[in-house]
Protein backbone atom coordinates (compact mmCIF):
# COMPACT_ATOMS: atom_id res chain seq x y z
CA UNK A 1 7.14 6.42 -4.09
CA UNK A 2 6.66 8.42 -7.05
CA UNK A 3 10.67 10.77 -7.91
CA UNK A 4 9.53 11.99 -11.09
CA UNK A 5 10.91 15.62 -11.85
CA UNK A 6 7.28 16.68 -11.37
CA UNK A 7 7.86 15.96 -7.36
CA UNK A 8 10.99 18.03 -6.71
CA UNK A 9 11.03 20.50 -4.07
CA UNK A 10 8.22 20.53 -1.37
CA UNK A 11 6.26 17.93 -3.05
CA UNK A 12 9.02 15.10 -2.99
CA UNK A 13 10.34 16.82 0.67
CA UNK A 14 6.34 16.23 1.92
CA UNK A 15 5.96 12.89 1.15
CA UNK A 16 9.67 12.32 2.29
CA UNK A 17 8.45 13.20 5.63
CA UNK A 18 5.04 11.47 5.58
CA UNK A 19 6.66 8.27 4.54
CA UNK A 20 9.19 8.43 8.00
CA UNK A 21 5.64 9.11 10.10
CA UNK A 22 3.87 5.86 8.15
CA UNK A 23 7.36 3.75 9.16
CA UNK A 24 7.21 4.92 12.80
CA UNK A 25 3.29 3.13 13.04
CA UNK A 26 4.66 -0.09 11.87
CA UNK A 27 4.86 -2.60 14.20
CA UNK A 28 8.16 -4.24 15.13
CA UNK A 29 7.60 -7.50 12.80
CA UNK A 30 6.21 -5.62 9.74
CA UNK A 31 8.33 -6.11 7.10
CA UNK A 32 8.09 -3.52 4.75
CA UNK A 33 9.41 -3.01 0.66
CA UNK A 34 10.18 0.67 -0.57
CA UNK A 35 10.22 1.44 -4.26
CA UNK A 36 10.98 4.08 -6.10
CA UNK A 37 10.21 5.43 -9.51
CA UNK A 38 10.51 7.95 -11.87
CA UNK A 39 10.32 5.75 -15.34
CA UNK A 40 12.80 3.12 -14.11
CA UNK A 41 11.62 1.09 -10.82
CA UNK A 42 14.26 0.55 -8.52
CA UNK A 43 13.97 -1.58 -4.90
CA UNK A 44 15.42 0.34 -2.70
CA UNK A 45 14.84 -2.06 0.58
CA UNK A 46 13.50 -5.45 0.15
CA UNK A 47 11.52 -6.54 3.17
CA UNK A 48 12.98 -5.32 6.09
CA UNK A 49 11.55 -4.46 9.51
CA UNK A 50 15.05 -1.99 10.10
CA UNK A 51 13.30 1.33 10.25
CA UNK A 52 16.81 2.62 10.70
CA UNK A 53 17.38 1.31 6.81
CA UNK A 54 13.93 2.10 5.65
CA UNK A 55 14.66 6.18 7.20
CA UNK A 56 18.33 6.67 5.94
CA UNK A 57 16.75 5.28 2.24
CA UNK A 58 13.82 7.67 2.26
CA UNK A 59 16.05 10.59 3.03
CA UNK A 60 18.16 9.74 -0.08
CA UNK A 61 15.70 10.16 -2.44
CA UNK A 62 16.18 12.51 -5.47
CA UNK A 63 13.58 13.74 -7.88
CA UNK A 64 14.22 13.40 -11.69
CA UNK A 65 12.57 11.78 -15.25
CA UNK A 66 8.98 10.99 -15.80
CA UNK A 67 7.06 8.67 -14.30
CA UNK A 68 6.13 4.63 -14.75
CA UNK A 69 3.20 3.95 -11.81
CA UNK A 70 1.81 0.80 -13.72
CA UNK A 71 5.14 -0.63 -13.76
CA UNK A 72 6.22 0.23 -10.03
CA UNK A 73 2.72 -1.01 -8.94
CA UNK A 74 3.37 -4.58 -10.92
CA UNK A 75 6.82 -4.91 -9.08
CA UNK A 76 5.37 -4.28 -5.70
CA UNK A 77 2.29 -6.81 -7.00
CA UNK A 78 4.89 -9.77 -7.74
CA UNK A 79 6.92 -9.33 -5.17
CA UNK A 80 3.84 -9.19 -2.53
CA UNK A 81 2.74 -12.40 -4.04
CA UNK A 82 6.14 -14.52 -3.43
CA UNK A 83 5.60 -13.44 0.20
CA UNK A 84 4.62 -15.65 3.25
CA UNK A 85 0.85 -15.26 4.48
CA UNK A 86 -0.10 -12.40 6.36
CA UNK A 87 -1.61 -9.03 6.12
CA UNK A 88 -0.69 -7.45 2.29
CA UNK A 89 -0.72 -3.99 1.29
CA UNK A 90 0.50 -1.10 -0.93
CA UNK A 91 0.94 2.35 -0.24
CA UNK A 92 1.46 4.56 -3.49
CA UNK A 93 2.64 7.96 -3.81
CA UNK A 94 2.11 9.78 -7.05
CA UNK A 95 1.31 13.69 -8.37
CA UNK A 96 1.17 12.79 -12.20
CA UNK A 97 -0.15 10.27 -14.11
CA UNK A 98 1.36 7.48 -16.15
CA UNK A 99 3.66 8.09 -18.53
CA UNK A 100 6.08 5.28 -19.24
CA UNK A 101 4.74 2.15 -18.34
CA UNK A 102 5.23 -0.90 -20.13
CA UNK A 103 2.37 -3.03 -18.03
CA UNK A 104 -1.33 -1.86 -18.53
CA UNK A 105 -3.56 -1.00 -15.55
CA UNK A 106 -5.48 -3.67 -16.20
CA UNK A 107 -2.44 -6.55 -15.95
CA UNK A 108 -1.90 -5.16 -12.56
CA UNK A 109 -5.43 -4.74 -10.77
CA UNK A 110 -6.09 -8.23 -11.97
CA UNK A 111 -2.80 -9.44 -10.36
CA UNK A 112 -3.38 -7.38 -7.15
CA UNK A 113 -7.17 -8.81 -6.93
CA UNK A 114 -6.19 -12.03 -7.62
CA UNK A 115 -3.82 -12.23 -4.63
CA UNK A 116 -6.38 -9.65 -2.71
CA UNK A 117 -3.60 -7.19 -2.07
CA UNK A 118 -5.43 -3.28 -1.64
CA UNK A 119 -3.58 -0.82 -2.85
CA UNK A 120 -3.90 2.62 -0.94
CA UNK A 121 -3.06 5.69 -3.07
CA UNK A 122 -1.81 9.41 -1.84
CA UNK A 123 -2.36 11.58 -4.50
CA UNK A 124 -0.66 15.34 -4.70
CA UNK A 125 -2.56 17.73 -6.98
CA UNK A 126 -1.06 19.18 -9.59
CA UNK A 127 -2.05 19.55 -13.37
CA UNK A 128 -0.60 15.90 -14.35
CA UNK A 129 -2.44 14.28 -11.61
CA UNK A 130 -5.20 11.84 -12.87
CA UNK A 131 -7.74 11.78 -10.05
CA UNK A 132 -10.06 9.35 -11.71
CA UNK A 133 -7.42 6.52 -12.44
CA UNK A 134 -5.97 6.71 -8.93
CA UNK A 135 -9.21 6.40 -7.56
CA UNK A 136 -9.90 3.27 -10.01
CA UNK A 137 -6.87 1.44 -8.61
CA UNK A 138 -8.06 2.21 -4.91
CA UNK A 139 -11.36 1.10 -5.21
CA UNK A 140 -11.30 -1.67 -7.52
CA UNK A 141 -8.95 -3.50 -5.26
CA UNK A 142 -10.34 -2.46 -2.12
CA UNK A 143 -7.92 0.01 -1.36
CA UNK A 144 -8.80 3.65 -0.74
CA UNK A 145 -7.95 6.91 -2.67
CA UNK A 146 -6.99 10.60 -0.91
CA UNK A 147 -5.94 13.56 -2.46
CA UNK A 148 -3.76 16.55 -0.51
CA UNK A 149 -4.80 19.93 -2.25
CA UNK A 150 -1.08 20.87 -1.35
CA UNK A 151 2.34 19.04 0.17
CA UNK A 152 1.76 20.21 3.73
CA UNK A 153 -1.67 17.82 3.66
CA UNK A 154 0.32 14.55 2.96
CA UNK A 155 1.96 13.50 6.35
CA UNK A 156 -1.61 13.55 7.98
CA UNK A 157 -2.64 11.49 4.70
CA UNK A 158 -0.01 8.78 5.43
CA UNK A 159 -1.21 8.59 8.98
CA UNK A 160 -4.37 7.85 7.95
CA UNK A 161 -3.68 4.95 5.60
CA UNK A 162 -1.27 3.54 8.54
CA UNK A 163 -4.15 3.65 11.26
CA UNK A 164 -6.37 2.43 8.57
CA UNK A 165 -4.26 -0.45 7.99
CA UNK A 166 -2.84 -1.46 11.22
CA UNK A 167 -6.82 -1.99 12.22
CA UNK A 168 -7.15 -5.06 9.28
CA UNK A 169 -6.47 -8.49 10.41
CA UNK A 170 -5.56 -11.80 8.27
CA UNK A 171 -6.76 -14.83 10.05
CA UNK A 172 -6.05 -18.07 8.16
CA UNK A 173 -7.16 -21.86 9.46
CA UNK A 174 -6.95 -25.06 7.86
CA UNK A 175 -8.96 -27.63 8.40
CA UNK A 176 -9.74 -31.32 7.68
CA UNK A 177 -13.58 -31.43 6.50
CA UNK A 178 -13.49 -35.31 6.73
CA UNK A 179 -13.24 -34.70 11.03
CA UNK A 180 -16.21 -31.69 10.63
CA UNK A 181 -19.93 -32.84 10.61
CA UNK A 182 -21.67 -32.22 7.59
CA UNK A 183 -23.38 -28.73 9.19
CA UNK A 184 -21.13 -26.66 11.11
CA UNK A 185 -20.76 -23.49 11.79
CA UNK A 186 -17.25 -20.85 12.53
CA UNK A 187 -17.41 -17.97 14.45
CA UNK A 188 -14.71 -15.53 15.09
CA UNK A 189 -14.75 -12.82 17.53
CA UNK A 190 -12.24 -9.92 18.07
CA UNK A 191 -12.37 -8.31 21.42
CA UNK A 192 -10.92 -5.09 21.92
CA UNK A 193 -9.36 -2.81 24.96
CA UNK A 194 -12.47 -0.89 24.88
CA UNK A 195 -15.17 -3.91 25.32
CA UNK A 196 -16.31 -3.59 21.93
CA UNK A 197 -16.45 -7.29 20.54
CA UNK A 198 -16.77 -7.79 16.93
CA UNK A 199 -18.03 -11.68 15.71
CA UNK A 200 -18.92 -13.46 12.97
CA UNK A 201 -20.32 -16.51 11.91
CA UNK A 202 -19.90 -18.50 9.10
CA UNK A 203 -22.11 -21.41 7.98
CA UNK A 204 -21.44 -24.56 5.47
């Protein structure tokens, strides 16, 4: 979450709010990782599933100094990729652009599409922000970009990247190929409440 002294006042008090909404849609075994940064990055919870924790930090937050998203991105990058298997993801906050990093966008995207971790980006407009980069770090690592025209847009903004997310699924199988014939084929279906059941099949 971007503290910058750009984001005091409604801005930072916004996302404040629309970051408590996003931890309410997380499931009970989520584990989640808040960061903060202005042009220091600072881990303010390291993978917890307390939502408790995760609240009482959000509501701390304090908006000051400029802003480092490159570097904050690369910490939540590296510390994604010592993680167990699962579902990853990255939620970023941000009205400005960068202004203090020491890591390039480039560094990072690499690293986050190397370990196929989307980043999803909430941009607040303002005459700093830098639609076109955010958008670049959303797409190019299959993320998705939205921009709130003012503060009041950005709780609906993080409940859209939360639905959006908690519909992905990781599946992960190993396999011994010297039991499997040499054609086979894998097919995996997800059913859902409604009837709708989603398949596919994969040949080698």
């Amino acid at each position: 979450m971007d503290v910058s002294g750009s984001t005091a006042g409604q801005p930072l008090i916004s996302s404040k709010a629309g970051a408590q909404t996003f931890i309410t849609m997380l499931d009970d075994n989520d584990l989640i990782e808040l960061i903060k940064f202005n042009q220091d990055i600072d881990v303010l919870v390291s993978w917890q599933k307390d939502k408790k924790k995760l609240s009482q930090e959000i509501k701390k937050l304090r908006a000051q100094g400029n802003t480092a998203i490159y570097d904050a991105l690369n910490k939540g990058v590296d510390d994604l990729m010592r993680t167990k298997q699962g579902q990853k993801a990255i939620v970023l906050f941000t009205d400005g652009s960068d202004t203090d990093s020491q890591c390039s966008m480039k560094i990072t995207l690499d690293k986050a599409n190397m370990a196929q971790i989307p980043i999803y980006v909430i941009g607040l407009k303002s005459k700093d922000l830098s639609p076109v980069t955010l958008n670049k770090i959303a797409s190019e690592t299959n993320g998705r970009y939205l921009e709130a025209d003012n503060p009041d847009e950005l709780q609906a903004m993080y409940q859209k990247i939360g639905n959006k997310i908690k519909k992905q699924y990781c599946i992960v199988m190993t396999v011994s190929e010297s039991n499997l014939p040499i054609q086979n084929s894998l097919t995996i279906s997800i059913g859902r409440k409604n009837g709708i059941n989603l398949a596919k099949t994969y040949e080698r």
